[in-house]
Protein backbone atom coordinates (compact mmCIF):
# COMPACT_ATOMS: atom_id res chain seq x y z
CA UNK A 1 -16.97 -48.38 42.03
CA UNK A 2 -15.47 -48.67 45.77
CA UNK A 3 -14.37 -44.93 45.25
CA UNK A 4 -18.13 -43.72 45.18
CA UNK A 5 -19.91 -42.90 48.68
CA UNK A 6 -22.52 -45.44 49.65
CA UNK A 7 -25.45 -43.27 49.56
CA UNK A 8 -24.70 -42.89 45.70
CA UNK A 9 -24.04 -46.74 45.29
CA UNK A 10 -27.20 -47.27 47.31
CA UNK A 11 -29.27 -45.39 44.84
CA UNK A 12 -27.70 -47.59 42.05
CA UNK A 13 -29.12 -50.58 43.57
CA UNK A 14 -32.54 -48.91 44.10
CA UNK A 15 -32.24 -47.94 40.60
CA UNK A 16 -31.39 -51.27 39.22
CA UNK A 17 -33.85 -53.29 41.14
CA UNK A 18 -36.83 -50.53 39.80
CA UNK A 19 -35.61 -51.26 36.36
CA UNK A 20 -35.36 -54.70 36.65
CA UNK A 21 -38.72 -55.54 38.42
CA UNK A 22 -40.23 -52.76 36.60
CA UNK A 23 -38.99 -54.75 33.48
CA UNK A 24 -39.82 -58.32 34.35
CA UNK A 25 -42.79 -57.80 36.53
CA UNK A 26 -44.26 -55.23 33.60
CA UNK A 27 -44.02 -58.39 31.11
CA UNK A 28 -45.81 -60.99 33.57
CA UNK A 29 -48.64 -57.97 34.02
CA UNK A 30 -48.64 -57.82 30.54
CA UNK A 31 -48.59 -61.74 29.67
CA UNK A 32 -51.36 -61.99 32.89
CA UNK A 33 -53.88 -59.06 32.08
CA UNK A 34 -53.57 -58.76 28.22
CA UNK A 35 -52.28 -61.55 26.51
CA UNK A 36 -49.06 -59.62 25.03
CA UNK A 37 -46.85 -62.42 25.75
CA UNK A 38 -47.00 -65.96 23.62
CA UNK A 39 -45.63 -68.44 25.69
CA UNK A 40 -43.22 -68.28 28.51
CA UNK A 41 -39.85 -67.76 26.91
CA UNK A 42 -41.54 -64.34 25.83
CA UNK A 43 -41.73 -63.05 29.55
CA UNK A 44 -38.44 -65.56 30.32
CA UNK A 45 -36.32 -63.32 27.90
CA UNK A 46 -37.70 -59.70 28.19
CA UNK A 47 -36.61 -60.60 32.37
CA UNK A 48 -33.02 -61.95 30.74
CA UNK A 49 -33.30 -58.47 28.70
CA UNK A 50 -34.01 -56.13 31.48
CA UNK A 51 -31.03 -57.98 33.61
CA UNK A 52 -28.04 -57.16 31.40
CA UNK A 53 -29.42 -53.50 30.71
CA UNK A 54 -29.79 -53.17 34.32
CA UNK A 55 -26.02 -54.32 34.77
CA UNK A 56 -24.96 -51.97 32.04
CA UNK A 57 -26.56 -49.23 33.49
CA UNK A 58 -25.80 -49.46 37.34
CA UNK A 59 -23.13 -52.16 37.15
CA UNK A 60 -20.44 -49.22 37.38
CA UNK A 61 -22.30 -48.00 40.73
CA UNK A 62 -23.37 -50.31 42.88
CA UNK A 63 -21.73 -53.50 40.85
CA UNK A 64 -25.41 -54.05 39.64
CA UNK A 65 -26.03 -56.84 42.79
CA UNK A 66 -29.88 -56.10 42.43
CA UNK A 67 -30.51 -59.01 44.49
CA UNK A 68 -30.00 -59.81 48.20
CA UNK A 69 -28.76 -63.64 47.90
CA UNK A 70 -26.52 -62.19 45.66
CA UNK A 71 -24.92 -59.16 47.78
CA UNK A 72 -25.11 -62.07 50.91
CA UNK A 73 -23.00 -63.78 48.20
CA UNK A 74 -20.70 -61.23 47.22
CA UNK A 75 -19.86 -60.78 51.02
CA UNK A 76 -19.42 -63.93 52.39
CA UNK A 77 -16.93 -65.05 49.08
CA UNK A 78 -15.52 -62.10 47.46
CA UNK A 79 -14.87 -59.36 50.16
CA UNK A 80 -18.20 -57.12 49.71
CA UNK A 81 -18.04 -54.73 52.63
CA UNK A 82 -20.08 -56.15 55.55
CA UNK A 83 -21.04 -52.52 56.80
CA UNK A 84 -23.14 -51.83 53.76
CA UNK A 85 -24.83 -55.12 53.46
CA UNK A 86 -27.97 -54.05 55.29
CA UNK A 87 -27.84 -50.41 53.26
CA UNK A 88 -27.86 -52.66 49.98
CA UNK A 89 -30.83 -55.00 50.65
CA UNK A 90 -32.83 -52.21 51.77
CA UNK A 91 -32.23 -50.15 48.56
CA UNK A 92 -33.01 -53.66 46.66
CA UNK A 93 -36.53 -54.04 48.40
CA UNK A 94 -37.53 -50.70 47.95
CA UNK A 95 -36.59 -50.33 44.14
CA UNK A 96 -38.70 -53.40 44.52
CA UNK A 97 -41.19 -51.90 46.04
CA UNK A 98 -41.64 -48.65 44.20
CA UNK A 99 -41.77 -50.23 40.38
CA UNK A 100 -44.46 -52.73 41.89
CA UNK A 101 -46.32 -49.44 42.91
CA UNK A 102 -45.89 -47.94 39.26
CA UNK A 103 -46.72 -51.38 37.99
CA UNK A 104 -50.24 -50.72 39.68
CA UNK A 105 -50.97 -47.50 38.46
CA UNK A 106 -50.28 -48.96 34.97
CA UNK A 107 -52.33 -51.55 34.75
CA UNK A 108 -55.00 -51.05 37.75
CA UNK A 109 -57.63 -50.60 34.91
CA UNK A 110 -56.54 -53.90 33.48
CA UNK A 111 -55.93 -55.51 37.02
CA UNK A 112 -59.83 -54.69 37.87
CA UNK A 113 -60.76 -55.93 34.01
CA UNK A 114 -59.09 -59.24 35.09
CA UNK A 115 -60.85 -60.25 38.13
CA UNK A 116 -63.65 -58.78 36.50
CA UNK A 117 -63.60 -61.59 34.31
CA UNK A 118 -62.32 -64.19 36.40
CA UNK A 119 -64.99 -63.68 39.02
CA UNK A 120 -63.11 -62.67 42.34
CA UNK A 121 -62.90 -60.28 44.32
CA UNK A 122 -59.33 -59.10 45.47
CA UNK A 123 -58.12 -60.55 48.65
CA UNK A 124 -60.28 -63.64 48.13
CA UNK A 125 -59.24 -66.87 46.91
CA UNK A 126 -58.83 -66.74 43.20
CA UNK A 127 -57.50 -63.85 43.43
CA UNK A 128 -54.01 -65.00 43.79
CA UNK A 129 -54.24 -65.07 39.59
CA UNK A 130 -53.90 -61.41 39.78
CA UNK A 131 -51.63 -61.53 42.72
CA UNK A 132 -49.36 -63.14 40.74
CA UNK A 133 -48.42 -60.16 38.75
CA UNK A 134 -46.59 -59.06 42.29
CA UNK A 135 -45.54 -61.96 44.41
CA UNK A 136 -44.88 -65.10 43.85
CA UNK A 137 -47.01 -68.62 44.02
CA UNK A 138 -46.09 -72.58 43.98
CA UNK A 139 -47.20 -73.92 41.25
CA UNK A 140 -48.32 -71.11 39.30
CA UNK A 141 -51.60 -69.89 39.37
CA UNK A 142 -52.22 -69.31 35.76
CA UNK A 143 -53.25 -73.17 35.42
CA UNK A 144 -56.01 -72.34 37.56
CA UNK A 145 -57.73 -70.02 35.23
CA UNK A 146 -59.45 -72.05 32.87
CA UNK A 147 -60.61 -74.14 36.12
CA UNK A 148 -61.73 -72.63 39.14
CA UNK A 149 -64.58 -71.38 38.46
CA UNK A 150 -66.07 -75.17 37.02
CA UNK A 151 -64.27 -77.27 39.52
CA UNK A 152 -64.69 -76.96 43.39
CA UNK A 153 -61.04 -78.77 44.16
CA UNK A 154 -59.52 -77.09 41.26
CA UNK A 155 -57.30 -75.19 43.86
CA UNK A 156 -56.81 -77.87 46.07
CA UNK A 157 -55.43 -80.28 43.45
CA UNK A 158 -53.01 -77.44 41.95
CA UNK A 159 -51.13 -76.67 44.59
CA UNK A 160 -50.40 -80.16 45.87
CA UNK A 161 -48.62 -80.38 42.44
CA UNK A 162 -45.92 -79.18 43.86
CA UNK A 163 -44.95 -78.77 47.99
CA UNK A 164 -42.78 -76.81 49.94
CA UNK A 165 -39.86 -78.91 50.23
CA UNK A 166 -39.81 -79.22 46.28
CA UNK A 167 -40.48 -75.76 45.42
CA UNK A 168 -37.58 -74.72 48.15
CA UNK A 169 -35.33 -77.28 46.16
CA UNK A 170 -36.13 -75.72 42.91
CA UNK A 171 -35.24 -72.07 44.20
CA UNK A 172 -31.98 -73.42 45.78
CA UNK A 173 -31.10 -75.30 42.97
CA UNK A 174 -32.10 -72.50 40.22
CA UNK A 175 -30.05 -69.76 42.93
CA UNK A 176 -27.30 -71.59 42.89
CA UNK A 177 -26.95 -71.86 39.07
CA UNK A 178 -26.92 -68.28 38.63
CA UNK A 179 -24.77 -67.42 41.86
CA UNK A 180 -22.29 -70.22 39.93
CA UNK A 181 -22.57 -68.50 36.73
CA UNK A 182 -22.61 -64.84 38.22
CA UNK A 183 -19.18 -65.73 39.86
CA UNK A 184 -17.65 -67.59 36.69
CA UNK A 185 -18.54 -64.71 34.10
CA UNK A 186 -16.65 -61.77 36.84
CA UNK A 187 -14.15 -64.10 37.49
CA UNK A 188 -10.72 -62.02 35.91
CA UNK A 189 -9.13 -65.35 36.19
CA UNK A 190 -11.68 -67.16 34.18
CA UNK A 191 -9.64 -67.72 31.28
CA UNK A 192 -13.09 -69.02 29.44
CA UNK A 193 -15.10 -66.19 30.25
CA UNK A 194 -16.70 -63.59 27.93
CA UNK A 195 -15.37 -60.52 29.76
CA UNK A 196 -16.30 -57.60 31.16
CA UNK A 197 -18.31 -56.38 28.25
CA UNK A 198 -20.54 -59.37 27.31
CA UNK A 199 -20.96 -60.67 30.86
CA UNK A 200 -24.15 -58.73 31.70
CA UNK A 201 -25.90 -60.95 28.77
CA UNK A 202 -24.91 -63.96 29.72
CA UNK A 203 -25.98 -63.49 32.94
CA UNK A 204 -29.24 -61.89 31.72
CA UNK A 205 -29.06 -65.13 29.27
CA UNK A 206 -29.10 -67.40 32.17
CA UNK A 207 -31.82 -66.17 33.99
CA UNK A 208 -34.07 -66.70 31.00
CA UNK A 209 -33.16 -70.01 30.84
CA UNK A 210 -33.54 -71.02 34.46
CA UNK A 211 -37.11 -68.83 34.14
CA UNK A 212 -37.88 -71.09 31.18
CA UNK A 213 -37.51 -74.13 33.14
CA UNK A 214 -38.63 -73.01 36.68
CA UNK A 215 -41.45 -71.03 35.89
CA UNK A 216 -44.30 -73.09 36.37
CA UNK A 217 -43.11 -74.83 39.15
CA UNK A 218 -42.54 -71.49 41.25
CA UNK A 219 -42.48 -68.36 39.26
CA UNK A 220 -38.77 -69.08 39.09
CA UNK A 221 -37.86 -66.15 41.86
CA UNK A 222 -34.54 -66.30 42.61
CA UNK A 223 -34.49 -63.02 44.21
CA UNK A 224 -35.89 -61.78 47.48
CA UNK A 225 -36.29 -58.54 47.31
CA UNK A 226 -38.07 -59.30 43.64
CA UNK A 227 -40.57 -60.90 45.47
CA UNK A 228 -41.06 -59.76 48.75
CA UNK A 229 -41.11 -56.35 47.78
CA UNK A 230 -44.02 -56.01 45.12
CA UNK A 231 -45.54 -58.97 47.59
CA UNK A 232 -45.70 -56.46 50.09
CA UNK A 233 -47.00 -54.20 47.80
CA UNK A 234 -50.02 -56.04 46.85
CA UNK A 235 -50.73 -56.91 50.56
CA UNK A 236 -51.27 -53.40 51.15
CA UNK A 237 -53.05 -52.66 48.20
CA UNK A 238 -55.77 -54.90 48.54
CA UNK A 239 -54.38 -58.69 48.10
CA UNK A 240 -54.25 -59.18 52.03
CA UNK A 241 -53.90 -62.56 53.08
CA UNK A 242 -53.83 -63.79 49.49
CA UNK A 243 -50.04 -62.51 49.30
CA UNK A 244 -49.51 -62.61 52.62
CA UNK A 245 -48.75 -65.32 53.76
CA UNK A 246 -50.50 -66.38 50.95
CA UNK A 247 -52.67 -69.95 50.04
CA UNK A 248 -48.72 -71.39 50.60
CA UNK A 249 -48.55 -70.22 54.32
CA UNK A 250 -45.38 -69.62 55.50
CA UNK A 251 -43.90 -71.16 52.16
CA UNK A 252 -43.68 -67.46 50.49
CA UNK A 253 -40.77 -67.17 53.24
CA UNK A 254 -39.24 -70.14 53.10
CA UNK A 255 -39.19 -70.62 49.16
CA UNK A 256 -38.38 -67.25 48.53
CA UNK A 257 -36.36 -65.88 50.50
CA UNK A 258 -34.67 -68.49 52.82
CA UNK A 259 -34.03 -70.68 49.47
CA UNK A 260 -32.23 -67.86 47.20
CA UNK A 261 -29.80 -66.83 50.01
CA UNK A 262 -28.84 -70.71 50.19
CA UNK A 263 -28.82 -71.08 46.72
CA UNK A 264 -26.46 -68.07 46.17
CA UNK A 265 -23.97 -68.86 48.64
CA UNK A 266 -23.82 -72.62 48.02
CA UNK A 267 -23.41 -71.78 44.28
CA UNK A 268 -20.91 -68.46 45.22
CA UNK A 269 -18.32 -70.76 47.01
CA UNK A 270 -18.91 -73.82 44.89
CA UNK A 271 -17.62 -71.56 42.43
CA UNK A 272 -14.53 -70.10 44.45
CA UNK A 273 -13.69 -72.77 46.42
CA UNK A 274 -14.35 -75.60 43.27
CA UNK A 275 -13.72 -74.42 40.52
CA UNK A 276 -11.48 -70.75 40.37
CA UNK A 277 -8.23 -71.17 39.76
CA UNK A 278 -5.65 -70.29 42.14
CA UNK A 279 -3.60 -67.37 41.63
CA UNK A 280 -0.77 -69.02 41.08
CA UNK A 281 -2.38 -70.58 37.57
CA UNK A 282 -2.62 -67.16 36.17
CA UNK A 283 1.64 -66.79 36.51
């Protein structure tokens, strides 16, 4: 990998982050608009799926970081080169970007069908149930479905379930699981690890567990640019204010990005400084 240019290594990451958003995003659109998925390990595992082909397919790149936190990660605790860290994150947010866009054309007939039904208009409170296909909400919306319309505080009661300084505990926490994990199954050292060949799924394994758990607390992000990018996409197709900041305020900064960069590199050098073993074990 450090032997391709960075332009080429840039496009992996683009790449990867299309694929994986286009992925993992595609099964919440279909789990949101058409019913496809049955239950949330469905959608939990087709975004555990889409990480390990991802890593297969770009890992030989770019190293298949497909996530800010993660490249922040990679710099501060195993030597990733500082001059291409901002290079990297942009490539992330637009691959981001661009499958939320393709996402849209997709399912726009089924997006309209949806809020058809539902009763809102986009950009207006409710609407945040179809937002939700793009960005990400604390708790998550889809309890409000079966509600809204009947109750008046409906809204109001569902998102005091859960506040900002939980929901930022719960991305930290769930970051710095996989960040732990992501560093352990690399690790050449790791005597216990699956190698090279296998690590993609249990990384992509891991995810769907942490999704499975997460999920309806926060969407289970774990990944700036896969929120903030098809966020930003929805804000400028029509969501406005409802994804931006959205009915969280400032929280969609906070809990998603602030909390996966802290999660990654408190669970990166928990890892390295913890648990690795030292060189001199290996002898």
């Amino acid at each position: 990998m450090e032997s391709r240019c960075v332009p080429i290594r840039c496009f992996g990451e683009l790449l990867g982050t299309f694929m994986l958003v286009l992925f993992g995003c595609g099964a919440v659109h279909a789990a949101v608009l058409t019913g496809a998925q049955s239950g949330l390990w469905q959608v939990a595992i087709v975004w555990g799926i889409a990480i390990a082909v991802t890593i297969y397919t770009v890992g030989n790149v770019s190293g298949a970081h497909i996530n800010p936190a993660m490249t922040l990660a990679f710099a501060c605790w195993r030597g990733f080169p500082k001059a291409i860290i901002v290079p990297y994150i942009v490539s992330q947010f637009a691959g981001a970007m661009l499958a939320a866009a393709a996402l849209f054309v997709l399912f726009g007939p089924f997006l309209d069908a949806k809020e058809l039904d539902l009763k809102v208009e986009r950009g207006k409170p409710g609407s945040e149930m179809t937002a939700m296909c793009y960005g990400e909400f604390y708790p998550n919306p889809g309890r409000l479905e079966s509600t809204w319309r009947t109750d008046a505080l409906a809204a109001e009661r569902h998102y005091a379930l859960v506040s900002e300084a939980t929901a930022f505990f719960a991305e930290v926490l769930g970051t710095l699981i996989l960040a732990l994990v992501v560093f352990a199954v690399t690790d050449e050292r790791n005597a216990a690890g699956p190698g090279g060949r296998i690590a993609p799924l249990f990384i992509g394994l891991t995810v769907a567990i942490l999704i499975s758990v997460f999920a309806p607390l926060t969407q289970a992000c774990f990944n700036p640019a896969r929120d903030f990018g098809p966020r930003v996409f929805a804000w400028l197709a029509g969501w406005g204010e409802i994804a931006i900041p959205g009915p969280n305020g400032r929280g969609f900064f906070t809990v998603y990005i602030i909390a996966p960069i802290v999660g990654a590199l408190i669970g990166g050098g928990l890892y390295d400084g913890v648990l690795r073993s030292p060189p001199e074990a290996q002898r």
